[in-house]
Protein backbone atom coordinates (compact mmCIF):
# COMPACT_ATOMS: atom_id res chain seq x y z
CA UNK A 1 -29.61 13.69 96.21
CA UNK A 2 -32.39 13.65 94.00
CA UNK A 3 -35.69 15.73 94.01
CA UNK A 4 -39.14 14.13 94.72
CA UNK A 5 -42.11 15.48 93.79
CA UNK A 6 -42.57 15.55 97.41
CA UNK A 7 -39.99 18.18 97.88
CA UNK A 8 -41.37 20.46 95.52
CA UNK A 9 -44.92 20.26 97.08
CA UNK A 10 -42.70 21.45 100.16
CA UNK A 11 -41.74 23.79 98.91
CA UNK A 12 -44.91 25.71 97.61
CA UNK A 13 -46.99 24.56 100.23
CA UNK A 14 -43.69 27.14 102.41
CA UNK A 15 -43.88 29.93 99.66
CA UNK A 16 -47.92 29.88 99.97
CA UNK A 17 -47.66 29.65 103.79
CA UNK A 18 -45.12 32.71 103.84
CA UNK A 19 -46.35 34.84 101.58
CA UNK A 20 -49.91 34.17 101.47
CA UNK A 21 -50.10 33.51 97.84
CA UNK A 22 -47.84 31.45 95.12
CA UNK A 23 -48.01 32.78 91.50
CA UNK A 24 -47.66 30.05 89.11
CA UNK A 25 -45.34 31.77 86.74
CA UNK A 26 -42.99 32.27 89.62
CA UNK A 27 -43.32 28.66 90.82
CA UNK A 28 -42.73 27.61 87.58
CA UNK A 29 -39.25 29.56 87.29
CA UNK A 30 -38.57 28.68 90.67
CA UNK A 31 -39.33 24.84 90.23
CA UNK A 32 -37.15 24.65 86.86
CA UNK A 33 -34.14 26.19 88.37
CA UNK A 34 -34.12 24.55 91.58
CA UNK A 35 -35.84 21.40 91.19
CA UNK A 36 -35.79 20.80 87.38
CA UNK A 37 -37.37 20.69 83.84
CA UNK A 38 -39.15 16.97 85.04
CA UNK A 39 -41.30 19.03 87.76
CA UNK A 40 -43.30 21.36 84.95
CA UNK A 41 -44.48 21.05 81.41
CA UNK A 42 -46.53 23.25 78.55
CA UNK A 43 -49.89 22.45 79.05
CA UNK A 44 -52.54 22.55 76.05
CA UNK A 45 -53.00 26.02 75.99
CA UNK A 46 -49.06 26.73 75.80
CA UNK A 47 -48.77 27.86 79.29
CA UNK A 48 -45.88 26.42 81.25
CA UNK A 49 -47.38 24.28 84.18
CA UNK A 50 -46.56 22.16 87.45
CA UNK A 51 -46.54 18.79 86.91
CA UNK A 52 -49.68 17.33 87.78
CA UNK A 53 -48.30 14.64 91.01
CA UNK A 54 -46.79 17.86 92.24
CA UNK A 55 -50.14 19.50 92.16
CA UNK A 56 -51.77 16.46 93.91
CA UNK A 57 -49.01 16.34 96.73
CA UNK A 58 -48.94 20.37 97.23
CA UNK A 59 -52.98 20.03 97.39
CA UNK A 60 -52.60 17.08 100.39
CA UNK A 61 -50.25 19.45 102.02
CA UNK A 62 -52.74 22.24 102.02
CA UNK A 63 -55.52 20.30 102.75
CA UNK A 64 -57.70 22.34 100.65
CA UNK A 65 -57.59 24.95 102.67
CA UNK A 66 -55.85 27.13 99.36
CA UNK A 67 -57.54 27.52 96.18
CA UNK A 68 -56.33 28.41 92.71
CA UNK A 69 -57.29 31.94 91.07
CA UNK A 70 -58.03 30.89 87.22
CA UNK A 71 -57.98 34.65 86.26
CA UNK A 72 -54.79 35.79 88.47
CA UNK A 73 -52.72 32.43 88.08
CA UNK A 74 -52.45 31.96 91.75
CA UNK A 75 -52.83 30.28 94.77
CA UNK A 76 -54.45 31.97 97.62
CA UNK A 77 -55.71 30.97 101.28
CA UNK A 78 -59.56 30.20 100.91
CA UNK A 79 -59.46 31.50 105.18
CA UNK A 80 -58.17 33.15 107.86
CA UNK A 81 -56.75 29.64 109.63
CA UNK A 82 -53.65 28.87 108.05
CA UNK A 83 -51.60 25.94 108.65
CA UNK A 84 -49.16 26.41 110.89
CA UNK A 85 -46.54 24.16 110.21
């Protein structure tokens, strides 16, 4: 069976909710070896990067209650109250 970008969203939106925080360059590797090269890409500034639908779906999942760290690469829980699902 074929991934969705759904399942991937899943997927971080479980590492996040587990851990507490979801490093992108461990996503990344995670997402290409499980998932697949169609789920990331090298974004403008030659980083390796989530594909942008997946980034949209993981954000609905989170309901903006995570935020992204542009210093540490990361995802983080912006409060105490955490989803949980």
């Amino acid at each position: 069976m074929e991934k969705t970008t759904e399942d991937v969203a899943e997927w971080m939106f479980q590492e996040l909710r587990n851990a507490g925080v979801l490093y992108q360059t461990d996503a990344v590797n995670h997402i290409k070896s499980e998932f697949g090269d169609r789920f990331v890409y090298v974004n403008d500034k030659g980083h390796a990067s989530i594909d942008k639908d997946v980034k949209k779906a993981f954000k609905k999942l989170h309901g903006g209650k995570a935020a992204w760290d542009r210093d540490a690469f990361y995802w983080g829980w912006t409060s105490a109250i955490v989803d949980p699902r």
